[in-house]
C-alpha atoms as a PDB file:
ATOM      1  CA  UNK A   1     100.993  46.379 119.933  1.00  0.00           C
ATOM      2  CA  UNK A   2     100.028  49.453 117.453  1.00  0.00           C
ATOM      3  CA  UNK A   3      97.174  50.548 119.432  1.00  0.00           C
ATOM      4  CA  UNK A   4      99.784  50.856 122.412  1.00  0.00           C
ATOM      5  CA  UNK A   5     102.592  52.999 120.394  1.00  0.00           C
ATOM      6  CA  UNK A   6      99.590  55.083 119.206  1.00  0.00           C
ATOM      7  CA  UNK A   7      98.254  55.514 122.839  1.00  0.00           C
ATOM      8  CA  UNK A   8     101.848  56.281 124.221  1.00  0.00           C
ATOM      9  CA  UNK A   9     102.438  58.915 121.622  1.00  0.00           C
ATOM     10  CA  UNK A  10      99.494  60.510 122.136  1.00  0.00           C
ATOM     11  CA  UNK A  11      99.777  60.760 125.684  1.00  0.00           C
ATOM     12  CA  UNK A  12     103.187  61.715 125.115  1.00  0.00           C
ATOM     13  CA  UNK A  13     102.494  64.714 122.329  1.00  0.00           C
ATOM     14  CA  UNK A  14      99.444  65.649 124.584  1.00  0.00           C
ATOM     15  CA  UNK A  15     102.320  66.346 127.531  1.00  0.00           C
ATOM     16  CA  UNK A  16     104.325  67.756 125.088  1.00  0.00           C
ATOM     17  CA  UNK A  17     101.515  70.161 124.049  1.00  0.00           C
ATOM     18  CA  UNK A  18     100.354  71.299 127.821  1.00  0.00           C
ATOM     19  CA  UNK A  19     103.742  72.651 128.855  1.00  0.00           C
ATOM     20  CA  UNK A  20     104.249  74.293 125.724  1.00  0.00           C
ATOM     21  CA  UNK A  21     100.278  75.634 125.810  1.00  0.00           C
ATOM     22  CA  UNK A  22     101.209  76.493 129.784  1.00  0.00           C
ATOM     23  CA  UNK A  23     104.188  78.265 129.085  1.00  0.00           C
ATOM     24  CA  UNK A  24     102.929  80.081 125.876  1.00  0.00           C
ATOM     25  CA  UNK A  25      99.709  81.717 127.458  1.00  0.00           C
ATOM     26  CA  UNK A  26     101.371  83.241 130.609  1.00  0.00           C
ATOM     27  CA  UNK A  27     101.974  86.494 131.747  1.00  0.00           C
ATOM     28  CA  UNK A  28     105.677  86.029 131.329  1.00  0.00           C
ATOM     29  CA  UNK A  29     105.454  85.502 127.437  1.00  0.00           C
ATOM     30  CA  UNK A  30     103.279  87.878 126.809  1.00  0.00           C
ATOM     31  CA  UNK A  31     106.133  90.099 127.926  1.00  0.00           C
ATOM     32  CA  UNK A  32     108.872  88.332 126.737  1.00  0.00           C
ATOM     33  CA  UNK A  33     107.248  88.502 123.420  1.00  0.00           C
ATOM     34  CA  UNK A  34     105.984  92.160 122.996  1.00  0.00           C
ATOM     35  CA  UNK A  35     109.478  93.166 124.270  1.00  0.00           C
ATOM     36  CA  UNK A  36     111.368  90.951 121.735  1.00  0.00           C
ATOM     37  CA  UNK A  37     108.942  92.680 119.113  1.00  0.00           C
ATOM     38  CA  UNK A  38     109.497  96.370 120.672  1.00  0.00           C
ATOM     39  CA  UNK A  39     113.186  95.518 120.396  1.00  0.00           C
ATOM     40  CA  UNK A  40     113.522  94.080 116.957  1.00  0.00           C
ATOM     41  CA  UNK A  41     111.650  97.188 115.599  1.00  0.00           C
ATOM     42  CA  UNK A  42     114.025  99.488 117.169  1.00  0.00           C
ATOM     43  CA  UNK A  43     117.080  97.458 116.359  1.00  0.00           C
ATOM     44  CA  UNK A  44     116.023  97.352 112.702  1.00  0.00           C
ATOM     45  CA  UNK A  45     115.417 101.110 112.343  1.00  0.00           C
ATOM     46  CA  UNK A  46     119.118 101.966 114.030  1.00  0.00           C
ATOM     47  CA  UNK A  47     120.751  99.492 111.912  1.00  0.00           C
ATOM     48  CA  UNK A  48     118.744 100.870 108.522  1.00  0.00           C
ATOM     49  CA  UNK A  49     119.897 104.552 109.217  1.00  0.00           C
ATOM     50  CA  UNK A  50     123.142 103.432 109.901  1.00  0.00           C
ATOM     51  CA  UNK A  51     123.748 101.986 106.654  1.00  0.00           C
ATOM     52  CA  UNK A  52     121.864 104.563 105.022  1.00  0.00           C
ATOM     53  CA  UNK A  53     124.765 106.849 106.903  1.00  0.00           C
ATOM     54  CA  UNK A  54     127.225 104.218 105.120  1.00  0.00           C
ATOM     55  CA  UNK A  55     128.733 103.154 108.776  1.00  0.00           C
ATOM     56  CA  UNK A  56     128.534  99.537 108.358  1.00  0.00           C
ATOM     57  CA  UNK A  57     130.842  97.138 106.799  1.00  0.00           C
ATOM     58  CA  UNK A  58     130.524  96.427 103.032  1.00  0.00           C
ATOM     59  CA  UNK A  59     130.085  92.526 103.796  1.00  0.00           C
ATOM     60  CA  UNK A  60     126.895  93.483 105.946  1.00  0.00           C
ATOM     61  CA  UNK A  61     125.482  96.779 104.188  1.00  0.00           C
ATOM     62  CA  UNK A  62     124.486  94.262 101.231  1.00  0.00           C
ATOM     63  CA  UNK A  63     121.983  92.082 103.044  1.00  0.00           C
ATOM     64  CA  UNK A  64     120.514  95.474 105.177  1.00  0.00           C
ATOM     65  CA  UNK A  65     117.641  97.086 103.755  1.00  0.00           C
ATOM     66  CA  UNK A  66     117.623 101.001 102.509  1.00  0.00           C
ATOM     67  CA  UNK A  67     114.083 101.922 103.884  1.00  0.00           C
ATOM     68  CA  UNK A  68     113.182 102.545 107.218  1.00  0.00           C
ATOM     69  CA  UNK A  69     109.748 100.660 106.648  1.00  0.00           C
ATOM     70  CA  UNK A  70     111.123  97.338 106.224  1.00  0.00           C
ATOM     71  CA  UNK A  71     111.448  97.680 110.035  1.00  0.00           C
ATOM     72  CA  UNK A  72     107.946  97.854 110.129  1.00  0.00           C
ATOM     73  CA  UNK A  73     107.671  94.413 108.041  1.00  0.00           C
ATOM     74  CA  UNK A  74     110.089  92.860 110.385  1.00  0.00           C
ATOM     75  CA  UNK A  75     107.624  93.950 113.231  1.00  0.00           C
ATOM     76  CA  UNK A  76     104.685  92.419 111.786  1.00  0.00           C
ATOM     77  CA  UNK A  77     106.124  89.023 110.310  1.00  0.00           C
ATOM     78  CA  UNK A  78     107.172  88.544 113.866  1.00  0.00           C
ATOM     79  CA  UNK A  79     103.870  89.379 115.327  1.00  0.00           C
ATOM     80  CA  UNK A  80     102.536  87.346 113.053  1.00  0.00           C
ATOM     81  CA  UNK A  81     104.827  84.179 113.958  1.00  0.00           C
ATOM     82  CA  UNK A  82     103.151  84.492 117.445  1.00  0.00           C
ATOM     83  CA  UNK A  83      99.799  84.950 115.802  1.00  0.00           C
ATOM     84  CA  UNK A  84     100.594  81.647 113.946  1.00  0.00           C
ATOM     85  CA  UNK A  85     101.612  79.721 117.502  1.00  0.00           C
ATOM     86  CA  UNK A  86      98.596  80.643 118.658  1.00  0.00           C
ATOM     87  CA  UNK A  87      96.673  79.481 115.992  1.00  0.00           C
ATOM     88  CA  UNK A  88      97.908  76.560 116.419  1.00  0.00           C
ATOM     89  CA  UNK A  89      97.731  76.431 119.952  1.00  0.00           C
ATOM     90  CA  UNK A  90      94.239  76.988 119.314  1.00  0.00           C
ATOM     91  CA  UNK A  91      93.409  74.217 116.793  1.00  0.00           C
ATOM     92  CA  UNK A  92      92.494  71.129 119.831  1.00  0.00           C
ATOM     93  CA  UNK A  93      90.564  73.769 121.304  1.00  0.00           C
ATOM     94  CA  UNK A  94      87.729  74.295 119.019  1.00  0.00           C
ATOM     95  CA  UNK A  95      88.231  74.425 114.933  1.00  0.00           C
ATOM     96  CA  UNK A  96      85.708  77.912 114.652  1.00  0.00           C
ATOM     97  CA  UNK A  97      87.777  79.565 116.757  1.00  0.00           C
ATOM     98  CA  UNK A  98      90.904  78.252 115.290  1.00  0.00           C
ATOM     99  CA  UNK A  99      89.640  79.526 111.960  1.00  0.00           C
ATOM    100  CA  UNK A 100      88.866  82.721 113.162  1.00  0.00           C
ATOM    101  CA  UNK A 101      92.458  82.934 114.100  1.00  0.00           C
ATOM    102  CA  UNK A 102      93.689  82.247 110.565  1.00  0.00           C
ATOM    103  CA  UNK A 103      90.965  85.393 109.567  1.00  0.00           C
ATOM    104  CA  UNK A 104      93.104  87.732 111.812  1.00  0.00           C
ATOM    105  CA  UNK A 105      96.811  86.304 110.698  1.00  0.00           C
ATOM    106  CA  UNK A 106      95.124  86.787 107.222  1.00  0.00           C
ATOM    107  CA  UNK A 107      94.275  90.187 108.041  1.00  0.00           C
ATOM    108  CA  UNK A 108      97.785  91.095 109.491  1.00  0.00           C
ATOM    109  CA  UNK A 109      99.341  89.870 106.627  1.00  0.00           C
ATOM    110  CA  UNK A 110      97.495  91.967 104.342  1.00  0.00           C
ATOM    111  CA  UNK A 111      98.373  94.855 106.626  1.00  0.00           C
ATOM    112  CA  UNK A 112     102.039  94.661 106.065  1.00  0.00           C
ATOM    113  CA  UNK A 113     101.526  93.972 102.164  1.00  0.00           C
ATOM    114  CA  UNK A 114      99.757  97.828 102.473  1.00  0.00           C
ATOM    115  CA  UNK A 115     103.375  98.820 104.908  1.00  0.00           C
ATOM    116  CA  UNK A 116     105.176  96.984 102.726  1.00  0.00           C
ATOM    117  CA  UNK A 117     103.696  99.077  99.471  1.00  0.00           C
ATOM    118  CA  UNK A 118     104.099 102.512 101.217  1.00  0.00           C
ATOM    119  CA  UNK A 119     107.746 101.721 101.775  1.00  0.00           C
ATOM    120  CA  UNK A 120     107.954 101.756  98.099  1.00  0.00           C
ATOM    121  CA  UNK A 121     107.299 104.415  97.517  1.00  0.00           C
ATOM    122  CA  UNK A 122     109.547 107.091  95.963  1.00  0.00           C
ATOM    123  CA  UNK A 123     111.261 109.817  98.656  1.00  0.00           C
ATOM    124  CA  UNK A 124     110.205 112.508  97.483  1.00  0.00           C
ATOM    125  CA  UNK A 125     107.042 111.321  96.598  1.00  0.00           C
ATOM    126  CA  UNK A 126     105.958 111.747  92.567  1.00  0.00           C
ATOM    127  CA  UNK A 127     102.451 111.362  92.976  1.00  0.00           C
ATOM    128  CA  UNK A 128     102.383 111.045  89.003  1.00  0.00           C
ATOM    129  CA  UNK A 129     103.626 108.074  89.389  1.00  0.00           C
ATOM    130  CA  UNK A 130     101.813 106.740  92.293  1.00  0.00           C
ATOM    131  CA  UNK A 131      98.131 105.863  91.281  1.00  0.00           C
ATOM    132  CA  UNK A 132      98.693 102.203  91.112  1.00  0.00           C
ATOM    133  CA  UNK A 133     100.572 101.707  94.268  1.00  0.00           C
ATOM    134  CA  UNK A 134      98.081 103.952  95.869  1.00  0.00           C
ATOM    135  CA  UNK A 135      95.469 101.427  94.829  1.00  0.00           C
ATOM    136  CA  UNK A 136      97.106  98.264  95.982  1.00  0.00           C
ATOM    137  CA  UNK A 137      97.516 100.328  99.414  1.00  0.00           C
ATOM    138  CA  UNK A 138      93.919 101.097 100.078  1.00  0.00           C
ATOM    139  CA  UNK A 139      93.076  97.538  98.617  1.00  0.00           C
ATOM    140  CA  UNK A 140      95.160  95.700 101.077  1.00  0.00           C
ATOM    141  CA  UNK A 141      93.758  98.101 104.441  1.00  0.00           C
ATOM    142  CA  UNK A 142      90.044  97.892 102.809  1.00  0.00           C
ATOM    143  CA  UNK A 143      90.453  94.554 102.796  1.00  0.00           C
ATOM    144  CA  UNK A 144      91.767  94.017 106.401  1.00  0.00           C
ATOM    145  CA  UNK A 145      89.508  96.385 107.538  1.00  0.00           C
ATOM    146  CA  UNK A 146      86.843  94.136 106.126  1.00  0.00           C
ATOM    147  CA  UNK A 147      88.134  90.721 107.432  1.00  0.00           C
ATOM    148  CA  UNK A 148      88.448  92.448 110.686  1.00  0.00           C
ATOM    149  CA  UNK A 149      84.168  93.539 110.541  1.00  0.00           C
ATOM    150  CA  UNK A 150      83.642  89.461 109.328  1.00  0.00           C
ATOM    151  CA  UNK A 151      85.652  88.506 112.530  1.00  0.00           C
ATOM    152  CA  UNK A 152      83.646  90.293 115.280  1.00  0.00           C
ATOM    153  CA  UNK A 153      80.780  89.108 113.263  1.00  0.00           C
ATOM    154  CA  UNK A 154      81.619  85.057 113.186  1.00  0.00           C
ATOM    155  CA  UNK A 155      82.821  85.069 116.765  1.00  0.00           C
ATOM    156  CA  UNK A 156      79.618  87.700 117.762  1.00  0.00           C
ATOM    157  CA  UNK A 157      77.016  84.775 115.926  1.00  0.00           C
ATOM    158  CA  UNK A 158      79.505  81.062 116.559  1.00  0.00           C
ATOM    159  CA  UNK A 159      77.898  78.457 118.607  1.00  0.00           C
ATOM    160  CA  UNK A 160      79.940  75.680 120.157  1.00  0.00           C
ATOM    161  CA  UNK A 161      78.428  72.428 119.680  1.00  0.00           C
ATOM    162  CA  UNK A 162      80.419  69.366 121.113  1.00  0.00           C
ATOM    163  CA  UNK A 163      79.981  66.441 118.227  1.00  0.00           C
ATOM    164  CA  UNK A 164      80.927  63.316 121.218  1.00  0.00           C
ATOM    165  CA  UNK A 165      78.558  61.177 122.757  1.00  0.00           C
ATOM    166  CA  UNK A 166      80.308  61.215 126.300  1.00  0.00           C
ATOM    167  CA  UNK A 167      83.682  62.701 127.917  1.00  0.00           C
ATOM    168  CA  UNK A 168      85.664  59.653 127.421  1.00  0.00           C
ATOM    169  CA  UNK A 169      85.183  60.470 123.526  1.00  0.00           C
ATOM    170  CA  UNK A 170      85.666  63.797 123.510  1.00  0.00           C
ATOM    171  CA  UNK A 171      89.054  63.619 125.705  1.00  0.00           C
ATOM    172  CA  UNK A 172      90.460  60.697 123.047  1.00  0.00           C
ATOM    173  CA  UNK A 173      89.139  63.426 120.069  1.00  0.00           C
ATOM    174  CA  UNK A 174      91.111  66.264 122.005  1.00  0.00           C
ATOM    175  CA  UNK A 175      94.312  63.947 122.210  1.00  0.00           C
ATOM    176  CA  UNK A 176      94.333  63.582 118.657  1.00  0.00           C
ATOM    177  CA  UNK A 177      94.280  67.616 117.714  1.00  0.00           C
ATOM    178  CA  UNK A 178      96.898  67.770 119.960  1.00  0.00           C
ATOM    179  CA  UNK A 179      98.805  65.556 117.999  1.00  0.00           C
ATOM    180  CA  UNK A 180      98.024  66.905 114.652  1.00  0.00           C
ATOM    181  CA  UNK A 181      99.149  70.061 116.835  1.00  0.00           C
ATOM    182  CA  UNK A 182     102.727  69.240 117.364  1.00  0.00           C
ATOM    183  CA  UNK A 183     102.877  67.934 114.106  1.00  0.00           C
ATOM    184  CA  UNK A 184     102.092  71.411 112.849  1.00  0.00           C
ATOM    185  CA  UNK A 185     104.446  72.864 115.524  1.00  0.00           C
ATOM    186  CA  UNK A 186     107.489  70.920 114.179  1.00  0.00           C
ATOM    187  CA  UNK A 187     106.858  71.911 111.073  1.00  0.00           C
ATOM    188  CA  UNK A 188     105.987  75.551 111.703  1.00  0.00           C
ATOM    189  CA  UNK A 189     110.109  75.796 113.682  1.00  0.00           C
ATOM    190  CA  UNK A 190     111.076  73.739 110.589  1.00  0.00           C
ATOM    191  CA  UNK A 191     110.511  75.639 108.018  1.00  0.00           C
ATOM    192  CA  UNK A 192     111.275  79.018 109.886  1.00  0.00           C
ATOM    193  CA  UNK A 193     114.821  77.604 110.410  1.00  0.00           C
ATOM    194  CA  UNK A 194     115.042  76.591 106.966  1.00  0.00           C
ATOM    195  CA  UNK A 195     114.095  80.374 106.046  1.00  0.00           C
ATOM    196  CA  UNK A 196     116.485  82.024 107.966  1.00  0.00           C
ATOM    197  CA  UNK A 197     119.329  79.912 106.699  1.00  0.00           C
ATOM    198  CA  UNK A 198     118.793  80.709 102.793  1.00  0.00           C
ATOM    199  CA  UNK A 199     118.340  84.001 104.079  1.00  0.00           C
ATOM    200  CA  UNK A 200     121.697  83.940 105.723  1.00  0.00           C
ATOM    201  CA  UNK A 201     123.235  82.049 102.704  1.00  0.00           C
ATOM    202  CA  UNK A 202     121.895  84.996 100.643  1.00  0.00           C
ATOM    203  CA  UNK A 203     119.175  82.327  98.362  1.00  0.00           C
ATOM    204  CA  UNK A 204     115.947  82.994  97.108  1.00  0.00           C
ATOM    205  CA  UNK A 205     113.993  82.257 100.542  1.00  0.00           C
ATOM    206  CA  UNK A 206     110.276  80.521 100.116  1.00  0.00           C
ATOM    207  CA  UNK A 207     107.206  82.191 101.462  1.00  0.00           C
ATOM    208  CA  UNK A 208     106.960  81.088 105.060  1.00  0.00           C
ATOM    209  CA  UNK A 209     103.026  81.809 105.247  1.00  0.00           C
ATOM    210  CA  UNK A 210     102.192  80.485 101.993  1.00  0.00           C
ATOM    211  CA  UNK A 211     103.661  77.245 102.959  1.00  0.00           C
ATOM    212  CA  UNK A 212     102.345  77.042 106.816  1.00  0.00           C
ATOM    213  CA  UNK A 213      99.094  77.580 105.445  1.00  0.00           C
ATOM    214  CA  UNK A 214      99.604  74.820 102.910  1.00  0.00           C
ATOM    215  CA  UNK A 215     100.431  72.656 105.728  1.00  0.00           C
ATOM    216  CA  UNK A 216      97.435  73.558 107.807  1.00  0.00           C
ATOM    217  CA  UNK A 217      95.045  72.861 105.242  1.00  0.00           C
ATOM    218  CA  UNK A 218      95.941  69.175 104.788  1.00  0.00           C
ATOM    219  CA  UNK A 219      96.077  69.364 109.106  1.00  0.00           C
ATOM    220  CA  UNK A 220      92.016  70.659 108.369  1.00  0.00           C
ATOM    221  CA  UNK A 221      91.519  67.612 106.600  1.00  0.00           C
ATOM    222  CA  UNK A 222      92.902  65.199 108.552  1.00  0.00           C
ATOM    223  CA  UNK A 223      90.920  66.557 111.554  1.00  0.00           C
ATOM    224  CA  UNK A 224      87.739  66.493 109.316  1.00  0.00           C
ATOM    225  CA  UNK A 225      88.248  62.276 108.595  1.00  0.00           C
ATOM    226  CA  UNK A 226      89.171  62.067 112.149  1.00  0.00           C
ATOM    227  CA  UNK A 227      85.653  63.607 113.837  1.00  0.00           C
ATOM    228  CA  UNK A 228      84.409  61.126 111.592  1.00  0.00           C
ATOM    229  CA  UNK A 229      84.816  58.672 114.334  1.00  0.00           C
ATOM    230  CA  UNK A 230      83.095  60.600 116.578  1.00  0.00           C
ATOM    231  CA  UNK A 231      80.151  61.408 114.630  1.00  0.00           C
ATOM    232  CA  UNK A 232      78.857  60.950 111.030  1.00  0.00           C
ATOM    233  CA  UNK A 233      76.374  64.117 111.073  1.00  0.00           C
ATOM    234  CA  UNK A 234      76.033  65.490 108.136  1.00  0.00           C
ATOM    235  CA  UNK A 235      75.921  69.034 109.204  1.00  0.00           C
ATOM    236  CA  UNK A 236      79.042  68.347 111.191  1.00  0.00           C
ATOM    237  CA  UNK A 237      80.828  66.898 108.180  1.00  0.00           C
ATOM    238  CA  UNK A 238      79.602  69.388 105.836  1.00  0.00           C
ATOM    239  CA  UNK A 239      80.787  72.641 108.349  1.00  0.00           C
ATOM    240  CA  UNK A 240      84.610  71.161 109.053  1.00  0.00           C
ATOM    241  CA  UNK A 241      84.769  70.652 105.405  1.00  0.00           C
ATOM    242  CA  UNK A 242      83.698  73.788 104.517  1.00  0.00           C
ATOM    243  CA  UNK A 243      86.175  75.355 107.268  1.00  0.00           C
ATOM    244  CA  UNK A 244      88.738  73.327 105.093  1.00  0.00           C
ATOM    245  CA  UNK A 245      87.695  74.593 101.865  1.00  0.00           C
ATOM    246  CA  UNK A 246      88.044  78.253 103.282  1.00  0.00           C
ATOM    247  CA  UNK A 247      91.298  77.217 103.916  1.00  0.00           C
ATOM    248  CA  UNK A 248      92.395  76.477 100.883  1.00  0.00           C
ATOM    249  CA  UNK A 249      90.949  80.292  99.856  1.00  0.00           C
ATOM    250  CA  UNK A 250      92.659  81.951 102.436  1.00  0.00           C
ATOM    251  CA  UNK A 251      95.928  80.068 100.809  1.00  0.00           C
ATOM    252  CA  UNK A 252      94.969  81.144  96.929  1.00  0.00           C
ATOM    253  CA  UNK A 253      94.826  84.863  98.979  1.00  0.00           C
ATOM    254  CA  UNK A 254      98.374  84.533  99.770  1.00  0.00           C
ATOM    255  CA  UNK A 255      99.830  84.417  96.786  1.00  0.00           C
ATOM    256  CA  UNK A 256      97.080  86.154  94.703  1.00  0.00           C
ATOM    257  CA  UNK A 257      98.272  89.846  93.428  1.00  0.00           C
ATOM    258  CA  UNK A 258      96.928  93.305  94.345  1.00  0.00           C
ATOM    259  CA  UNK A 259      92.612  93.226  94.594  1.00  0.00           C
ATOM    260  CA  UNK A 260      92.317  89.487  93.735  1.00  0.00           C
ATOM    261  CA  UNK A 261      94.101  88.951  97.389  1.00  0.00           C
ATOM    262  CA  UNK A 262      91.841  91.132  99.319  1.00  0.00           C
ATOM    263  CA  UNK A 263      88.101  89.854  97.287  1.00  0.00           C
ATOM    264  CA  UNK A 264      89.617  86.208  97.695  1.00  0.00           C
ATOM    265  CA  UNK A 265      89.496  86.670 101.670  1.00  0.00           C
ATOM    266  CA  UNK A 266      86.750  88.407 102.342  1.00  0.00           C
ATOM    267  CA  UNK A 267      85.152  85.659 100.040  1.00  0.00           C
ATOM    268  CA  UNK A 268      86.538  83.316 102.035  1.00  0.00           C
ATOM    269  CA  UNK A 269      84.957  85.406 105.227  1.00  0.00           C
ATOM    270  CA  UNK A 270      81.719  85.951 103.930  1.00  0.00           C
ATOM    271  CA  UNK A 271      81.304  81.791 103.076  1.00  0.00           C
ATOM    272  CA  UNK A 272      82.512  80.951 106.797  1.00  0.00           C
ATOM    273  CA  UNK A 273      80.108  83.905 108.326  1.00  0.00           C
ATOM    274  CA  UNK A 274      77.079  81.955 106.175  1.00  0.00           C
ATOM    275  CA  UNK A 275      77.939  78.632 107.095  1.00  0.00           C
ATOM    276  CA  UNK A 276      78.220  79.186 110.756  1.00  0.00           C
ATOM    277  CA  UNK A 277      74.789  81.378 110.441  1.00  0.00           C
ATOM    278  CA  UNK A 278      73.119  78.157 108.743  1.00  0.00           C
ATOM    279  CA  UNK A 279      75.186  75.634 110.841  1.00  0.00           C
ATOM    280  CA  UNK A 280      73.601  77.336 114.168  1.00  0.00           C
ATOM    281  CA  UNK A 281      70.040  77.570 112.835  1.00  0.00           C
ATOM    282  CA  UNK A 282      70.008  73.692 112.150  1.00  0.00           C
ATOM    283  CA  UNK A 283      68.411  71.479 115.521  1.00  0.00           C
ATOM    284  CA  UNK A 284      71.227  69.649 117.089  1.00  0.00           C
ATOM    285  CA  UNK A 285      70.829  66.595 118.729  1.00  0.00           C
ATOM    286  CA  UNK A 286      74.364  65.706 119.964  1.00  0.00           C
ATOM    287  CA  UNK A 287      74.997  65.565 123.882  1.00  0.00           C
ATOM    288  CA  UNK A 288      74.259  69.786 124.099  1.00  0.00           C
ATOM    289  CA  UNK A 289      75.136  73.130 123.317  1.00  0.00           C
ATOM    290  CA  UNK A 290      78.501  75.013 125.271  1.00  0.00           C
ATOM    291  CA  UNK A 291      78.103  78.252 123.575  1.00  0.00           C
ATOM    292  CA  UNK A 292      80.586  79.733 125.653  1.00  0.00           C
ATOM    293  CA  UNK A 293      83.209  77.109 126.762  1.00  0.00           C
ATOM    294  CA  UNK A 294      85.344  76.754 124.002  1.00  0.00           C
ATOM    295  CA  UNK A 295      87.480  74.069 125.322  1.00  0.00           C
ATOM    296  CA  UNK A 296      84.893  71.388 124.875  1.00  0.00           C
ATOM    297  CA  UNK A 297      83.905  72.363 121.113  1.00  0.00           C
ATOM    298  CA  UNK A 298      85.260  69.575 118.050  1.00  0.00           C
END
């Protein structure tokens, strides 16, 4: 009786997961979604100057920002809410390519913390006064700029290894990340709902990435126990953990101040870049090596 309620949710979540996967990586969204980005950024600059003109209502003007760069913030947090959906879009796929992704969302994110510190800054500018916000500045690009050269290099050097004995396995293995996908889906609308209403009610909202990423690291360890199923390697074991554990780092980056954010993820980088160097240079002897499709890698 439980192993059929577990097999009919799977199926049903793996269903669930294809038409939203189908629908997600068209041609159509693509559009939609750089077009809804395109128009929020314009939206949000027109309705800055306008209250920076004083033409809106006194109920509205309070909750509208003063500098022009916050549209620029808007921009990104909503490029990054697509980077996120694809992330986990990504996770049944393959979990090196998934972690990739959260390098790049990591790397966006510090990009608007550098916007976001340049919108700061005083109009005119009093450059007596600016060394320190300078410095977080050229922290935060330095240290996308570096995430971005670890990137190229882990997805340049990554080897897909499949960790199932036969197809039957690995098809029940992808079921499950789809699962664990949904699950992360719901919660990913959830809390972005939840947001936007204590930013409508004018509360102290939470930080939507710092939680997600939370989320996805206990998502990381289930995925770890579950691959135990499939195999007990302990090079297999030891790399998903260690994908977990950078994880975790990428999360301490996220709410780590100025420097300690940026040396935290390229840390976090630099240990995945290793492990995935050593990881390749071990023999395998699991059912072969698809170094290039990555719909058949754990």
């Amino acid at each position: 009786m439980t192993q059929s309620i577990i097999h009919k949710t799977l199926i049903f979540s793996e269903r669930v997961f294809n038409r939203i996967e189908g629908y997600w990586e068209s041609r159509y969204n693509y559009r939609i979604s750089g077009n809804i980005i395109v128009l929020a950024f314009l939206v949000s600059l027109t309705i800055i100057q306008l209250n920076l003109w004083g033409a809106l209502p006194a109920a509205v003007s309070g909750i509208i920002p003063n500098n022009h760069f916050a549209a620029i913030q808007l921009a990104f947090t909503l490029l990054l809410m697509v980077e996120i959906v694809g992330l986990v879009l990504t996770l049944p796929r393959s979990v090196s390519s998934s972690m990739l992704k959260q390098f790049e969302i990591l790397s966006l994110i510090l990009l608007r913390q550098a916007f976001k510190e340049f919108g700061e800054f005083p109009d005119p500018v009093d450059w007596t006064k600016m060394t320190e916000p300078v410095f977080h500045v050229m922290s935060d690009a330095g240290g996308a700029l570096v995430l971005f050269l670890f990137i190229m290099l882990i997805a340049r050097f990554q080897r897909h290894k499949r960790i199932t004995k036969t197809a039957e396995e690995q098809f029940r293995f992808v079921k499950v990340k789809k699962f664990v996908a949904i699950l992360l889906m719901f919660f990913l609308v959830a809390f972005g709902i939840f947001d936007l209403i204590l930013y409508i009610r004018h509360d102290q909202p939470f930080d939507y990435f710092q939680t997600f990423y939370t989320v996805l690291i206990f998502s990381d360890i289930l995925i770890v126990l579950v691959s135990l199923r499939y195999s007990y390697s302990y090079p297999v074991v030891f790399r998903n953990s260690g994908f977990a554990l950078a994880t975790v780092i990428i999360r301490l980056a996220l709410s780590a101040p100025p420097y300690i954010n940026a040396v935290l993820g390229i840390t976090a980088a630099l240990f995945v870049f290793v492990l995935v160097l050593i990881y390749n240079a071990l023999p395998h002897k699991g059912p072969g090596t698809e170094a290039t499709n990555v719909s058949k890698e754990p």
